[in-house]
Protein backbone atom coordinates (compact mmCIF):
# COMPACT_ATOMS: atom_id res chain seq x y z
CA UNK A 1 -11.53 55.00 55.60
CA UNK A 2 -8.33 53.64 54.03
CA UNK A 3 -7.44 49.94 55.65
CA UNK A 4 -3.64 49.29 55.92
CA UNK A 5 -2.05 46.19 54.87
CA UNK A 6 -2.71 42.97 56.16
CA UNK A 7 0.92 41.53 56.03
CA UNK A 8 1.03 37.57 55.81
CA UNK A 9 4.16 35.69 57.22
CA UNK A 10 3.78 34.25 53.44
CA UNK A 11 4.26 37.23 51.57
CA UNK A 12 7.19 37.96 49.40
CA UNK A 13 7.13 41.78 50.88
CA UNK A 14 9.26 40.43 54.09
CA UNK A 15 11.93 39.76 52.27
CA UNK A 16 12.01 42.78 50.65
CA UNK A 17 11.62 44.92 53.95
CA UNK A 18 15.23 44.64 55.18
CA UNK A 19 13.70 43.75 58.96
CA UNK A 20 16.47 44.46 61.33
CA UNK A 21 15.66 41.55 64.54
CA UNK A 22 17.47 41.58 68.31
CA UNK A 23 17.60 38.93 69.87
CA UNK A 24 18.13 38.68 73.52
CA UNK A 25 18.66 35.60 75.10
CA UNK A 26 19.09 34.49 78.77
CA UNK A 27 21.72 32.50 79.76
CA UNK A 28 19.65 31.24 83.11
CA UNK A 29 17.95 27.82 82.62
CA UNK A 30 20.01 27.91 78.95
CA UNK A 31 18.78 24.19 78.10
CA UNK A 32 15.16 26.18 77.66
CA UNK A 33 16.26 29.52 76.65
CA UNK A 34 18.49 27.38 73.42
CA UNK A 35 15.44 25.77 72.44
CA UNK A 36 13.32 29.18 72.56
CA UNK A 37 16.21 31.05 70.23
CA UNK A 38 16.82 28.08 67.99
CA UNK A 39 13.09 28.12 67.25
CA UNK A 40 12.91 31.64 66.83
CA UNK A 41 15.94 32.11 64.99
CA UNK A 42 15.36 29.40 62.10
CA UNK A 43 11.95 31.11 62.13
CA UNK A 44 12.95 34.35 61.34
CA UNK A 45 15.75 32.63 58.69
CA UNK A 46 12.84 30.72 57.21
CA UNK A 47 10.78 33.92 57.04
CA UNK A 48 12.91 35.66 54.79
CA UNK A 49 15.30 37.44 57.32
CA UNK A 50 18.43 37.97 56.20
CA UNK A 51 21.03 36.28 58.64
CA UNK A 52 22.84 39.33 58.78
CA UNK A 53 20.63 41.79 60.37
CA UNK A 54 19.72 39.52 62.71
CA UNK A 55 22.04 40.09 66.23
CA UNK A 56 22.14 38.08 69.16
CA UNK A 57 23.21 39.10 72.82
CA UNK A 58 23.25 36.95 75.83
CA UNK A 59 22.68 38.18 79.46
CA UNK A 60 23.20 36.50 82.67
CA UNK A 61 19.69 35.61 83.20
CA UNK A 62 15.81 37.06 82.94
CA UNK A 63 15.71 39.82 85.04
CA UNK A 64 18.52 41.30 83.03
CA UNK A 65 16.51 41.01 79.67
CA UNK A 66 14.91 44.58 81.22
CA UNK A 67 18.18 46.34 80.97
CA UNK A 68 19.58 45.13 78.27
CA UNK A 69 16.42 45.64 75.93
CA UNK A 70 16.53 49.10 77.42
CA UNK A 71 19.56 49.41 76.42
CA UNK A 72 19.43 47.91 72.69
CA UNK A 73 15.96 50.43 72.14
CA UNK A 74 18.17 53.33 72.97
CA UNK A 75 21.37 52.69 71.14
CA UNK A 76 20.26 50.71 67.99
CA UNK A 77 17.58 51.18 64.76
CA UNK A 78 16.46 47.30 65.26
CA UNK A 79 12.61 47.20 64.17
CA UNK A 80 11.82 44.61 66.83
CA UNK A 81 13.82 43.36 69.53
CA UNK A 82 13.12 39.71 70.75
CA UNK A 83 13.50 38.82 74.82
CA UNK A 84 13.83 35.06 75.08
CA UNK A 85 14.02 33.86 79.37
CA UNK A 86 12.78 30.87 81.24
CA UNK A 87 11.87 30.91 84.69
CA UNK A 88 10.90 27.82 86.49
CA UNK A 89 8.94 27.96 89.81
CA UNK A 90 10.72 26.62 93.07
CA UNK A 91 9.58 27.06 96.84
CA UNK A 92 9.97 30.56 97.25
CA UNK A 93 8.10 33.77 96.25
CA UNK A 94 10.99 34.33 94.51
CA UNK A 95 9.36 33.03 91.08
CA UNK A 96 6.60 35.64 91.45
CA UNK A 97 8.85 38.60 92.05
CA UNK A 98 10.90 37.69 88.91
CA UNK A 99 8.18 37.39 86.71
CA UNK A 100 5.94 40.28 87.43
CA UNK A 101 9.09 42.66 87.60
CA UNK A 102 10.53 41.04 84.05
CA UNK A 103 6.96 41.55 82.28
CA UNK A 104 6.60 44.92 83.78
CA UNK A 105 9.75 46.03 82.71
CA UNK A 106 9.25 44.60 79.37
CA UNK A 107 6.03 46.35 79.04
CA UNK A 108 7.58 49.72 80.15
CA UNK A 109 10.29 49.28 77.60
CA UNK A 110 7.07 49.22 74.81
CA UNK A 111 5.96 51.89 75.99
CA UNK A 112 8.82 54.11 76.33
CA UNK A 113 10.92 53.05 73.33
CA UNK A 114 9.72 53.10 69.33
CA UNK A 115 10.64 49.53 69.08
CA UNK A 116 8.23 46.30 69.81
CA UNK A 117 10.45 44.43 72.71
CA UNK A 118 8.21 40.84 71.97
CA UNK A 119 8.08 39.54 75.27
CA UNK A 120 9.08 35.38 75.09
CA UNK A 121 9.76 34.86 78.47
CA UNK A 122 8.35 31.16 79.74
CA UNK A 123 7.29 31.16 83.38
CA UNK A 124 6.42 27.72 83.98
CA UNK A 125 5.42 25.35 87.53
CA UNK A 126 8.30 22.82 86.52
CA UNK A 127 10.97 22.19 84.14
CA UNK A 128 9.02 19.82 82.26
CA UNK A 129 6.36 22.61 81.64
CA UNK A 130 9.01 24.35 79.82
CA UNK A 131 10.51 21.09 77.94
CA UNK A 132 6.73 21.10 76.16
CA UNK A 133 6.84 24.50 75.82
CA UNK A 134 10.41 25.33 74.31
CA UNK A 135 10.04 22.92 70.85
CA UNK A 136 8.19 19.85 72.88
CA UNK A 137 4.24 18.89 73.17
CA UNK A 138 3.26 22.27 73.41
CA UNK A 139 5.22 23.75 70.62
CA UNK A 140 7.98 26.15 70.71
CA UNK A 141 6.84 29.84 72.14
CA UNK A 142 10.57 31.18 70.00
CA UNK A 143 8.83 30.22 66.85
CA UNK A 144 5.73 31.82 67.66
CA UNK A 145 7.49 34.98 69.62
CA UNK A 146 9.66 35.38 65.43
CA UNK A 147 6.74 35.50 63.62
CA UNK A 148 4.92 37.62 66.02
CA UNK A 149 8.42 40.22 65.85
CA UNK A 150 7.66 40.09 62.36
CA UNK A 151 4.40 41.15 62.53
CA UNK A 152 4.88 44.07 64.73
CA UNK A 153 8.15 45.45 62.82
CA UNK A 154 5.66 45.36 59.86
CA UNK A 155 3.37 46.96 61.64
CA UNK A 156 5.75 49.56 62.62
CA UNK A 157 6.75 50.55 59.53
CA UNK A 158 3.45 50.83 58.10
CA UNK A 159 2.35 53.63 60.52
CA UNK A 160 5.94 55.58 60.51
């Protein structure tokens, strides 16, 4: 059986794949969301990703990350497209509805479109949660959300 390519995030072949990267970014809870898309941007720059085929869009907030990757699948030849959100719990059910609708529809969007829609969307109890999350204790899901957009346009290409 022939084994494809292991690809690491160290290899000179990224630069020499011309990866094409969306980037999505909500505008809700944008203290978080910057954090998430600064990491994951200077990842993807550090990399080997050219700067320009790298484009960003901003939508009003996370729910409308399902559109608008919908909508970037159908229209453009990106290799991966990256969804960057926060949403922070308050004391409705609210919170619940958003997230299991947004992951859902991020999931369907995988499955219907030939493009890896990497799903960076924190869903935290409190704001501090994400603060940790977004660059602080906890690291910075953006950073780990590039590299993993990486992998799977990689990945992509080595099965097309």
């Amino acid at each position: 059986m022939k084994k494809n390519p292991v690809y690491s995030l160290d290899s000179k072949k990224i630069k020499n794949e011309n990866l094409k990267i969306a980037i999505l970014v909500s505008l809700w809870n944008k203290e978080i969301t910057n954090r998430l898309y600064k990491g994951a941007y200077n990842t993807l720059i550090q990399l080997g990703i050219l700067k320009d085929k790298i484009k960003t869009w901003e939508v009003p907030g996370s729910y409308e990350l399902i559109y608008s990757s919908k909508k970037i699948a159908h229209y453009y030849d990106f290799d991966s497209i990256i969804a960057i959100g926060s949403l922070i719990q308050g004391e409705t059910p609210h919170f619940e509805y958003l997230c299991q609708a947004i992951s859902h529809g991020i999931k369907d969007i995988n499955i219907i479109y030939d493009v890896p829609v990497i799903f960076c969307v924190l869903s935290d109890k409190n704001k501090q949660q994400s603060f940790d999350r977004s660059g602080g204790k906890n690291g910075n899901k953006g950073i780990e959300c590039a590299k993993t957009a990486i992998y799977m346009s990689l990945f992509r290409k080595s099965i097309k």
